[in-house]
N, C-alpha and C. Protein backbone atom coordinates (compact mmCIF):
# COMPACT_ATOMS: atom_id res chain seq x y z
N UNK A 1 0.84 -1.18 0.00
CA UNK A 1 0.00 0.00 0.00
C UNK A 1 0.88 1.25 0.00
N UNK A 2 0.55 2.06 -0.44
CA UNK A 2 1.28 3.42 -0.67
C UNK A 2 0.76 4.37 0.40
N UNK A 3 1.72 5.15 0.79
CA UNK A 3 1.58 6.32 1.89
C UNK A 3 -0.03 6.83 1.88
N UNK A 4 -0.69 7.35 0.77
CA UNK A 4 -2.05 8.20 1.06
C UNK A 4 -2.66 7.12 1.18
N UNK A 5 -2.54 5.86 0.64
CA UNK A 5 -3.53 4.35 0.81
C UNK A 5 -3.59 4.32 2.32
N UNK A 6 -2.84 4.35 3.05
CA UNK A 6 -2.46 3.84 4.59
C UNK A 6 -2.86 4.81 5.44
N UNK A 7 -2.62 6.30 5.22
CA UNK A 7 -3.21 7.55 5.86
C UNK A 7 -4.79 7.11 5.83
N UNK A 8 -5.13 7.13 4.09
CA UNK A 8 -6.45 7.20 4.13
C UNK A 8 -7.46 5.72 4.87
N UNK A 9 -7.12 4.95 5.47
CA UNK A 9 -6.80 3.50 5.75
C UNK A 9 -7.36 3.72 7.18
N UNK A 10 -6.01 4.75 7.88
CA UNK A 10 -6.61 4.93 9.33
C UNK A 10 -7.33 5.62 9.48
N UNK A 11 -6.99 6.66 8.61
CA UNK A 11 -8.30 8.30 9.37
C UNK A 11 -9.80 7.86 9.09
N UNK A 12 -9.84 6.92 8.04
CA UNK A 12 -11.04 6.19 7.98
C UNK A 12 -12.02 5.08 8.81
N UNK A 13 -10.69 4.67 9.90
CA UNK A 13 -10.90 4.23 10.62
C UNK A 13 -11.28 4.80 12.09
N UNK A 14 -10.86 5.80 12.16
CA UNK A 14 -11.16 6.57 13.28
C UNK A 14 -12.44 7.19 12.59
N UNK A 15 -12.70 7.42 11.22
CA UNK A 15 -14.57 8.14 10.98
C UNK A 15 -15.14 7.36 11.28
N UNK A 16 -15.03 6.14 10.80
CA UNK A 16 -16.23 4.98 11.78
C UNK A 16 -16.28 5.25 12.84
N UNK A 17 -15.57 5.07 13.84
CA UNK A 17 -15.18 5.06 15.22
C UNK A 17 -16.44 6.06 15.67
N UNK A 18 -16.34 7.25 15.07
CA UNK A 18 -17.02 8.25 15.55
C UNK A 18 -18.60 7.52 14.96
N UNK A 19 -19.44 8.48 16.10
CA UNK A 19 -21.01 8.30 15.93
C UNK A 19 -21.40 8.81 14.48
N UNK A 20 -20.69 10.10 14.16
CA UNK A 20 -21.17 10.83 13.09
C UNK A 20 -19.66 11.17 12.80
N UNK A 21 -19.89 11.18 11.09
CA UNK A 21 -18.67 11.75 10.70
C UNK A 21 -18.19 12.94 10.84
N UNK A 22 -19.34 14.04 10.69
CA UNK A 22 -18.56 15.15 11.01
C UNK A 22 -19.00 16.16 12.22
N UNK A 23 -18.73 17.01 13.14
CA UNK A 23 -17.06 16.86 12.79
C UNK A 23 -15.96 15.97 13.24
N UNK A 24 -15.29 15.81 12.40
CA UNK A 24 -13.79 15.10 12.39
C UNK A 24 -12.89 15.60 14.00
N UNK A 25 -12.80 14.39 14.15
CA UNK A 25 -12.06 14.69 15.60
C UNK A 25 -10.51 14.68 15.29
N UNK A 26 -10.09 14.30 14.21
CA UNK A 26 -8.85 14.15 13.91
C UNK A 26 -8.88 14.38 12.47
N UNK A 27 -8.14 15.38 11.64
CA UNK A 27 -8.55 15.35 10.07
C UNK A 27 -7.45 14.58 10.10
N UNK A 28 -7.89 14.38 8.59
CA UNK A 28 -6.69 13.98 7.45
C UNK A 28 -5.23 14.63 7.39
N UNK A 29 -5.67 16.13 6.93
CA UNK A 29 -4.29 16.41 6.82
C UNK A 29 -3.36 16.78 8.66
N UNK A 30 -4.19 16.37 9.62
CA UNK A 30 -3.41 16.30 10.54
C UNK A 30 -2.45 15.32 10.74
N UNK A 31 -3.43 14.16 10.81
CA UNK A 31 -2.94 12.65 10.62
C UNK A 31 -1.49 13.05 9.67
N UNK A 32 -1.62 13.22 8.32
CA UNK A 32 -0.46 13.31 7.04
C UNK A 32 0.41 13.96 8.00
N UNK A 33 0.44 15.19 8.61
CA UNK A 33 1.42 16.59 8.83
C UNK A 33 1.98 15.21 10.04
N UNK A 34 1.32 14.72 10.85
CA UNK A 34 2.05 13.68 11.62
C UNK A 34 3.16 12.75 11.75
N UNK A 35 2.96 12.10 10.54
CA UNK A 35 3.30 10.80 10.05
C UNK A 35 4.76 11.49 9.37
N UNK A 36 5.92 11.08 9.37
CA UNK A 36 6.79 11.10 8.40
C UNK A 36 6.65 10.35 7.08
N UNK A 37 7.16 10.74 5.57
CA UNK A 37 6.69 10.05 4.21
C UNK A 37 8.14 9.33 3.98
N UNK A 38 8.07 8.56 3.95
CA UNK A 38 9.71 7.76 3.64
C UNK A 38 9.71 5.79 3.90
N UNK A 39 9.26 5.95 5.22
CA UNK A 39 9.98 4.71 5.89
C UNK A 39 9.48 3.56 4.67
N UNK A 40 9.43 2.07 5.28
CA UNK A 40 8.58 0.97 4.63
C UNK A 40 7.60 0.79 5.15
N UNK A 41 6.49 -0.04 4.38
CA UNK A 41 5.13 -0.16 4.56
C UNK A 41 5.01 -0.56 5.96
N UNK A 42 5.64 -1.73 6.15
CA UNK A 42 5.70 -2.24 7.70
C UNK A 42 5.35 -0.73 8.81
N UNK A 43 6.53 -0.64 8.82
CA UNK A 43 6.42 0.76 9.56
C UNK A 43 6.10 1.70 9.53
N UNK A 44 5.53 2.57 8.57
CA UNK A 44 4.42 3.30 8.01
C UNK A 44 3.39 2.89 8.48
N UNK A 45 2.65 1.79 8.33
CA UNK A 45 1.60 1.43 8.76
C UNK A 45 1.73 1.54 11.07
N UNK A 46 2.64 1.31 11.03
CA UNK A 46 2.98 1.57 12.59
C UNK A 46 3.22 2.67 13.08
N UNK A 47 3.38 3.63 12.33
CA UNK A 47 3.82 5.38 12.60
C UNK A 47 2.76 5.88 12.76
N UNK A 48 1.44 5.50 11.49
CA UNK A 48 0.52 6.34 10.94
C UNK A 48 -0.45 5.48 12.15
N UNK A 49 -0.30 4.37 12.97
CA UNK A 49 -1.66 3.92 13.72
C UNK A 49 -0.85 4.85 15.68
N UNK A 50 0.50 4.84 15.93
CA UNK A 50 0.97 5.92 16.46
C UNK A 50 0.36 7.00 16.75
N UNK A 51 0.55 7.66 15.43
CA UNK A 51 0.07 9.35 15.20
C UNK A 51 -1.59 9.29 15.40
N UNK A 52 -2.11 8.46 14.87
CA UNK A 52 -3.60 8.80 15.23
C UNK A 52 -4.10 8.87 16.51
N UNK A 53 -3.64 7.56 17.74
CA UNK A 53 -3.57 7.61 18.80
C UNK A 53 -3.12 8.55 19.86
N UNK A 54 -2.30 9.67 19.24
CA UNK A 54 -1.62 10.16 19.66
C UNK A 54 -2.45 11.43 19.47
N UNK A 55 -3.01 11.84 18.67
CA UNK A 55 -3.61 12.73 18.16
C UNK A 55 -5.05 12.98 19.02
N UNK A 56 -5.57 12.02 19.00
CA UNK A 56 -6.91 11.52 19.89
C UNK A 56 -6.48 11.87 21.13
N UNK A 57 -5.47 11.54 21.73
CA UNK A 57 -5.33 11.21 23.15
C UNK A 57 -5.15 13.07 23.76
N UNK A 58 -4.43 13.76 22.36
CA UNK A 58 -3.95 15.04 22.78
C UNK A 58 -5.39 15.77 22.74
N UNK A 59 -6.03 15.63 21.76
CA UNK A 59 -7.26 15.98 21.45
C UNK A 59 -8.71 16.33 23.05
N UNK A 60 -8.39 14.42 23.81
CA UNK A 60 -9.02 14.36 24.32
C UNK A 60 -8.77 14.80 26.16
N UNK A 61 -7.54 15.16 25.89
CA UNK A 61 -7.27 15.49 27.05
C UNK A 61 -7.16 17.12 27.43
N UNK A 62 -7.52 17.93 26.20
CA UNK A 62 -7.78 19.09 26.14
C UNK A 62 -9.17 19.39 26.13
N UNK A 63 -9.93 18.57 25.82
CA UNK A 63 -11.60 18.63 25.92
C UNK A 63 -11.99 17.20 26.28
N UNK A 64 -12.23 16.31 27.61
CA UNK A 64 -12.57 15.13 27.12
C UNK A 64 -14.29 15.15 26.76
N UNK A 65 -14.93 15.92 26.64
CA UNK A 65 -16.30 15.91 25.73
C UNK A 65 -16.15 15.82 24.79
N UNK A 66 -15.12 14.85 23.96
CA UNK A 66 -15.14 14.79 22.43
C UNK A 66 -15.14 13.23 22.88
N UNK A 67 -14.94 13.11 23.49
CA UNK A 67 -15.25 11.23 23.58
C UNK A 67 -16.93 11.23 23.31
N UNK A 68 -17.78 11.82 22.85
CA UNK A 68 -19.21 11.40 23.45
C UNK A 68 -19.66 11.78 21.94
N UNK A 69 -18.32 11.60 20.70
CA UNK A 69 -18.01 11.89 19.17
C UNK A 69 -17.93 10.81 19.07
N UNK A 70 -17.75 9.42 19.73
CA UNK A 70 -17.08 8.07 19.50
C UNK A 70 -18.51 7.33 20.04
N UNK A 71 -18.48 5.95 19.52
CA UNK A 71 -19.41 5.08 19.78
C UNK A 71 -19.17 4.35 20.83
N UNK A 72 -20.05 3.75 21.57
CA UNK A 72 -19.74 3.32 22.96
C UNK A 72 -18.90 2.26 23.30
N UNK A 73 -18.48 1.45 22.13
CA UNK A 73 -17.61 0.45 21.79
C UNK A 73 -16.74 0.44 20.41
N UNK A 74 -15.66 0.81 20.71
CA UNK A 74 -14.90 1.31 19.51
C UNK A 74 -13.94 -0.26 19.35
N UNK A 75 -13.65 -0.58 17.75
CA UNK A 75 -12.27 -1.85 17.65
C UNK A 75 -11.09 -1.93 18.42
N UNK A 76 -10.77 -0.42 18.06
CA UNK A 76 -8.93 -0.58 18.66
C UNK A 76 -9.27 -0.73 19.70
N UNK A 77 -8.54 -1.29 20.88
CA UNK A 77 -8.58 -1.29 21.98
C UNK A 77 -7.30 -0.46 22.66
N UNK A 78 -6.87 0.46 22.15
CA UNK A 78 -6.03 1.67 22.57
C UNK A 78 -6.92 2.47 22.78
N UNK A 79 -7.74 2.52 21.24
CA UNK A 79 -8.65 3.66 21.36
C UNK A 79 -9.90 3.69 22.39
N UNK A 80 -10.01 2.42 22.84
CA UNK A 80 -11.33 2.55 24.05
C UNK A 80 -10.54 2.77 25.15
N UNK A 81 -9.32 2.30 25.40
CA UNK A 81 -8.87 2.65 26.78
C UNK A 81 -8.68 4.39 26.79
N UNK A 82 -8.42 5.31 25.65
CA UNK A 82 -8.22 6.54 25.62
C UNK A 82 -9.88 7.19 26.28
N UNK A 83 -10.72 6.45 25.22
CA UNK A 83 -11.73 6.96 25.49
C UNK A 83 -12.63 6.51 26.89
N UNK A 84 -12.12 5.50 27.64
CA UNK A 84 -12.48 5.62 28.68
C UNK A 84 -11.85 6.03 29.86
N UNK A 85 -10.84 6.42 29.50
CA UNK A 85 -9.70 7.17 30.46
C UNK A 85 -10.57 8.84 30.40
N UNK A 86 -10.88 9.38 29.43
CA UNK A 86 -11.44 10.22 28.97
C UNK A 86 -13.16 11.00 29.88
N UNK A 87 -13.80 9.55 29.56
CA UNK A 87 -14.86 9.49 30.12
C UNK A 87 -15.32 9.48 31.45
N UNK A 88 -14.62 9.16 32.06
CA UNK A 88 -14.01 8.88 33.48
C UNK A 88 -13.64 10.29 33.99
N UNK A 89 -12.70 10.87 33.57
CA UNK A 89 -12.17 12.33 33.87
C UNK A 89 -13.22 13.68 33.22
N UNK A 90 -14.44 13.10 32.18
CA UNK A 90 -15.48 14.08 31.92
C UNK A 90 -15.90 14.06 33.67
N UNK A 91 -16.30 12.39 33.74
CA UNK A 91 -17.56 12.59 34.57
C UNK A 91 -16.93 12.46 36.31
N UNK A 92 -15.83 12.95 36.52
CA UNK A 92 -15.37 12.98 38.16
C UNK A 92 -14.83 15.06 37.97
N UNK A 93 -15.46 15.42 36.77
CA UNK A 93 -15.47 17.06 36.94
C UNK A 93 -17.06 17.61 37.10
N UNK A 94 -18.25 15.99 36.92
CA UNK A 94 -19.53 16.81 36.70
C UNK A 94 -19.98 16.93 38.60
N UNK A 95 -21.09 17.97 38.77
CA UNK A 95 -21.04 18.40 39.98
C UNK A 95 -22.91 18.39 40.44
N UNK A 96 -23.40 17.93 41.23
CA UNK A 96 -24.66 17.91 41.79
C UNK A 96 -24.64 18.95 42.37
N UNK A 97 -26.16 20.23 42.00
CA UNK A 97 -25.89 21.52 42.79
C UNK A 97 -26.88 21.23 43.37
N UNK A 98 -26.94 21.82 44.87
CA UNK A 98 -28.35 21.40 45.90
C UNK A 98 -28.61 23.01 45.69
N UNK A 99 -29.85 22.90 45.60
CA UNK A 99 -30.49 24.13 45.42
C UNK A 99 -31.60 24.14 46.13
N UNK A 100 -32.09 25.62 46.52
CA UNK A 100 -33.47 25.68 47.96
C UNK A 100 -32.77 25.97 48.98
N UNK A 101 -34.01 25.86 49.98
CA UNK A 101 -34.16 25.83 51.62
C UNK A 101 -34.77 24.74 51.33
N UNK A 102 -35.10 24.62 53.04
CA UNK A 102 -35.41 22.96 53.54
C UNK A 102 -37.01 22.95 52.80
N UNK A 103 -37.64 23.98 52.51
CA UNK A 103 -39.33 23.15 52.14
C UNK A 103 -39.02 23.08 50.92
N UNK A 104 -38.03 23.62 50.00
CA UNK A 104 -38.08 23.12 48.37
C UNK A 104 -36.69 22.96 48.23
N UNK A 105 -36.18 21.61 48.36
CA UNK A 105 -35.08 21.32 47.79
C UNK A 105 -35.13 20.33 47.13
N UNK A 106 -34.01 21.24 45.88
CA UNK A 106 -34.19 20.08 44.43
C UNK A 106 -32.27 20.45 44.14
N UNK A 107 -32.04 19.26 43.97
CA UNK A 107 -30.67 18.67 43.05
C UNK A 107 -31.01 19.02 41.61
N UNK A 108 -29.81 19.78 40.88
CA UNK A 108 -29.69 19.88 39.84
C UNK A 108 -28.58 19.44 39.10
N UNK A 109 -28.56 17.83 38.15
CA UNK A 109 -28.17 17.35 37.77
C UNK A 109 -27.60 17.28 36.18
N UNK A 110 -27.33 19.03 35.94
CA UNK A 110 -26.94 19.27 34.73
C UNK A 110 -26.41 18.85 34.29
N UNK A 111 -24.86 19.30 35.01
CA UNK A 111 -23.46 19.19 34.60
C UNK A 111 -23.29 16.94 34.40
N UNK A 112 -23.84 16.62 35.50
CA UNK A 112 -24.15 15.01 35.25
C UNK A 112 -24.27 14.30 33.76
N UNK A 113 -25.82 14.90 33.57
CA UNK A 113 -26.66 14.37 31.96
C UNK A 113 -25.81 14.64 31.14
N UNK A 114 -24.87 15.75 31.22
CA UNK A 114 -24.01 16.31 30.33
C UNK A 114 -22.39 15.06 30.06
N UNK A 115 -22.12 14.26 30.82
CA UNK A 115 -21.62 13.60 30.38
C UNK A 115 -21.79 12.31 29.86
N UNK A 116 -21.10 11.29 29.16
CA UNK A 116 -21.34 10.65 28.97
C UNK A 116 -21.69 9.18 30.20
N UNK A 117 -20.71 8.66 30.87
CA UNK A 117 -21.45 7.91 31.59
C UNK A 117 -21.95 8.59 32.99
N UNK A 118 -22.84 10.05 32.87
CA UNK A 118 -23.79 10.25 33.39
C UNK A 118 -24.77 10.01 33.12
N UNK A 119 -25.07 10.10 31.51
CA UNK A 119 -26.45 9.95 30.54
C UNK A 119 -26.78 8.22 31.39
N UNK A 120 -25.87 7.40 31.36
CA UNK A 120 -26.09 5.48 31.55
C UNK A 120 -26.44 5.87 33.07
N UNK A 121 -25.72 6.25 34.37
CA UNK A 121 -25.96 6.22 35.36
C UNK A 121 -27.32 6.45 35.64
N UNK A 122 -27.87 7.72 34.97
CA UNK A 122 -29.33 8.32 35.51
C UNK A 122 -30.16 7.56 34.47
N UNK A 123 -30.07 6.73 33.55
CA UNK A 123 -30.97 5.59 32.92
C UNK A 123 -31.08 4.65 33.42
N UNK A 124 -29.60 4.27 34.38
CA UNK A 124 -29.93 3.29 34.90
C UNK A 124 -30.82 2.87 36.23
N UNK A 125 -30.89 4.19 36.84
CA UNK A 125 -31.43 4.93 37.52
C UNK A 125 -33.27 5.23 37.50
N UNK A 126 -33.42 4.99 36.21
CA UNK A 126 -34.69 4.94 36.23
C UNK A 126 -35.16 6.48 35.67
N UNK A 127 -34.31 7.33 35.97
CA UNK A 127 -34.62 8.95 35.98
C UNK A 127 -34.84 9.25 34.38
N UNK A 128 -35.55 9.90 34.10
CA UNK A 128 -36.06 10.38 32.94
C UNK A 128 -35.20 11.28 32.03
N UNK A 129 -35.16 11.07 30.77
CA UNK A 129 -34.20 11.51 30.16
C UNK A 129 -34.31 12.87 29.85
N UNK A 130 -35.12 13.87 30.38
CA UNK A 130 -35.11 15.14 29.80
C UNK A 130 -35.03 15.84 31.56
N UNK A 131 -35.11 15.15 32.29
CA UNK A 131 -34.76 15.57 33.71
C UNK A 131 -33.72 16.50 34.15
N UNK A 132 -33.80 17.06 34.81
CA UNK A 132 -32.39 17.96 35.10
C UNK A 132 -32.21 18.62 36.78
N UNK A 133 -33.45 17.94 36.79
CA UNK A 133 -33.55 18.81 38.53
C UNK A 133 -34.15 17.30 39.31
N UNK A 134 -33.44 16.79 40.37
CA UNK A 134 -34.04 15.80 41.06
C UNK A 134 -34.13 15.99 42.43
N UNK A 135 -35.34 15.56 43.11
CA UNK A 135 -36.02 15.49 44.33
C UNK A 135 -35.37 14.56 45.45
N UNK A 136 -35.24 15.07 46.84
CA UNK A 136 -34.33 14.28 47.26
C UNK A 136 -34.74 12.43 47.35
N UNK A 137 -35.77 12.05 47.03
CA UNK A 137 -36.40 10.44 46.68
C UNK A 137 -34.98 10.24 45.20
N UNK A 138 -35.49 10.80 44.27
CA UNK A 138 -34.84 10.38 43.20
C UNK A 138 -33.06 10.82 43.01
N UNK A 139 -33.04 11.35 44.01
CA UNK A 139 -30.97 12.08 44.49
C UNK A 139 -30.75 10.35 44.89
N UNK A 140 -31.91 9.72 45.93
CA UNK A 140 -30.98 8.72 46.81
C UNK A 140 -31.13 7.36 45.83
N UNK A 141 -32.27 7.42 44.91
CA UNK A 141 -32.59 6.53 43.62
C UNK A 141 -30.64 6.34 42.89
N UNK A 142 -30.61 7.54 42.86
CA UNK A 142 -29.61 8.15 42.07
C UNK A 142 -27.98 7.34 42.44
N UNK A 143 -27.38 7.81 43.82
CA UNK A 143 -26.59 7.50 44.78
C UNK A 143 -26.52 5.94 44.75
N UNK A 144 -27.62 5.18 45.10
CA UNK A 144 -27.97 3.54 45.03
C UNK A 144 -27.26 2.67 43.91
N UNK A 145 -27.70 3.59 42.60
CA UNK A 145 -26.68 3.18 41.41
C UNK A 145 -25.50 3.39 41.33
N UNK A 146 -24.90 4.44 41.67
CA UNK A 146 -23.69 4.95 42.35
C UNK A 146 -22.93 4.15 42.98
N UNK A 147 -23.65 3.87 43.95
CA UNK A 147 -22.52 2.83 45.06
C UNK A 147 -22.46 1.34 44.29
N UNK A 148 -23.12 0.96 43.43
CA UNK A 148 -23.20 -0.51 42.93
C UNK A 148 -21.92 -0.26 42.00
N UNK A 149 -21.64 0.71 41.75
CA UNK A 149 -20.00 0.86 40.81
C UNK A 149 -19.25 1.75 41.66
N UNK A 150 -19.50 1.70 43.02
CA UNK A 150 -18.20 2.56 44.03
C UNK A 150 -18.35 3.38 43.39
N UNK A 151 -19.19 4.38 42.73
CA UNK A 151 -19.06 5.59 42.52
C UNK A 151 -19.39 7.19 43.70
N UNK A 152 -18.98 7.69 44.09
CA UNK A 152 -19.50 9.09 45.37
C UNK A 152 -19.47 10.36 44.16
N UNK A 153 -20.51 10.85 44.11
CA UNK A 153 -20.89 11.87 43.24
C UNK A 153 -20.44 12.96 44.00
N UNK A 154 -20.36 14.12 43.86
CA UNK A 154 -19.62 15.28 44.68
C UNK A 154 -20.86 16.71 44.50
N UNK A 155 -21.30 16.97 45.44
CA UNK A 155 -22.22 17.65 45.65
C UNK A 155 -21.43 18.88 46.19
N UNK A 156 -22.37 20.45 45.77
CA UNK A 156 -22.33 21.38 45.78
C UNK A 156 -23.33 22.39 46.10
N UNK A 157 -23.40 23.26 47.00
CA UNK A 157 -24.00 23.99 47.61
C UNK A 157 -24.38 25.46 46.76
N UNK A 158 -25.56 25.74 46.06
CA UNK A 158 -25.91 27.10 45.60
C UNK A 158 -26.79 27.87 47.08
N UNK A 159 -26.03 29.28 47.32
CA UNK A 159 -26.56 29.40 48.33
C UNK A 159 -27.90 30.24 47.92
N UNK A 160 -29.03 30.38 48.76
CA UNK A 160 -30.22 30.82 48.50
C UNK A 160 -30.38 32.66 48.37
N UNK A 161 -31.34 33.24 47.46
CA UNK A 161 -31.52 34.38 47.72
C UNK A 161 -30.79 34.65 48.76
N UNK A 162 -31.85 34.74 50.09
CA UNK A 162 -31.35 35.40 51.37
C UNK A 162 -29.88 35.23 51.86
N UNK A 163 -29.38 34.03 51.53
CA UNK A 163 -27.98 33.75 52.15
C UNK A 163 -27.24 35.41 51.46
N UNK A 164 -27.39 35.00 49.63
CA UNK A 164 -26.89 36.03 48.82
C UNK A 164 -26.97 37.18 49.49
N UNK A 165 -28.21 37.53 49.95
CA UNK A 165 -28.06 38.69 50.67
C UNK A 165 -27.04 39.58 51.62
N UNK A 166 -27.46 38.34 52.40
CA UNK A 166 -26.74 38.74 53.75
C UNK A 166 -24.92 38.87 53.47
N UNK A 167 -24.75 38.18 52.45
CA UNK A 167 -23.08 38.20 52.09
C UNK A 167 -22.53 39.40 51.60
């Protein structure tokens, strides 16, 4: 296979990868600008699967919300360990805000839904998919699934009007 055969080989392989092709989490001519043009096929083919990995990993560690660009089970198995190294570090930055006083308090589970294995946690959970604010019944619904994968969610305090006030 010839150099653009082998470029075009992987980057094609990483468009599958993704849910939707565009946008491209890695172009083409990045991949190319990567790769040195010279060596033999052998190793070409080992430079250019390198550089893609490498590319992803830089990619995803500057935003990991581009993992949720990839399908939930990807071939390479570099590339799922990236992307669940990824996914993991989305969702130990998302944050439960307790919001209210004691007669109306509701959890708001934005930043959560917003990641990817937050979306599975609160399905698994039972909680409704357009949800965003939960009641303390459906917080401890919530937590239950949580602990069945040692997970501790990290909760955060919005303080109320009056607190605002007084500060």
């Amino acid at each position: 296979m010839s150099y653009h055969e082998l470029i075009s080989k992987h980057h094609e392989a990483l468009c599958e990868a993704q849910e939707e092709r565009w946008p491209e989490v890695v172009s083409r001519y990045e991949l190319e600008s990567a790769v040195p043009q010279g060596p033999t096929d052998a190793l070409l083919d080992g430079l250019i699967q390198k550089a893609a990995v490498v590319l992803v990993k830089k990619k995803l560690d500057e935003n990991p919300a581009l993992n949720q660009q990839f399908a939930a089970q990807v071939k390479n198995p570099l590339l799922q360990q990236l992307l669940t190294a990824a996914r993991i570090k989305e969702l130990s930055r998302a944050r439960i805000v307790k919001k209210g006083g004691r007669k109306k308090l509701a959890y708001d589970v934005t930043d959560l839904r917003a990641t990817f294995y937050g979306k599975q946690l609160l399905k698994t959970a039972g909680l409704g998919d357009r949800q965003r604010v939960l009641d303390k019944d459906e917080l401890e619904k919530l937590n239950e699934t949580c602990a069945k994968v040692k997970l501790v969610l990290p909760e955060t305090v919005e303080p109320t009007a009056t607190e605002r006030f007084f500060e």
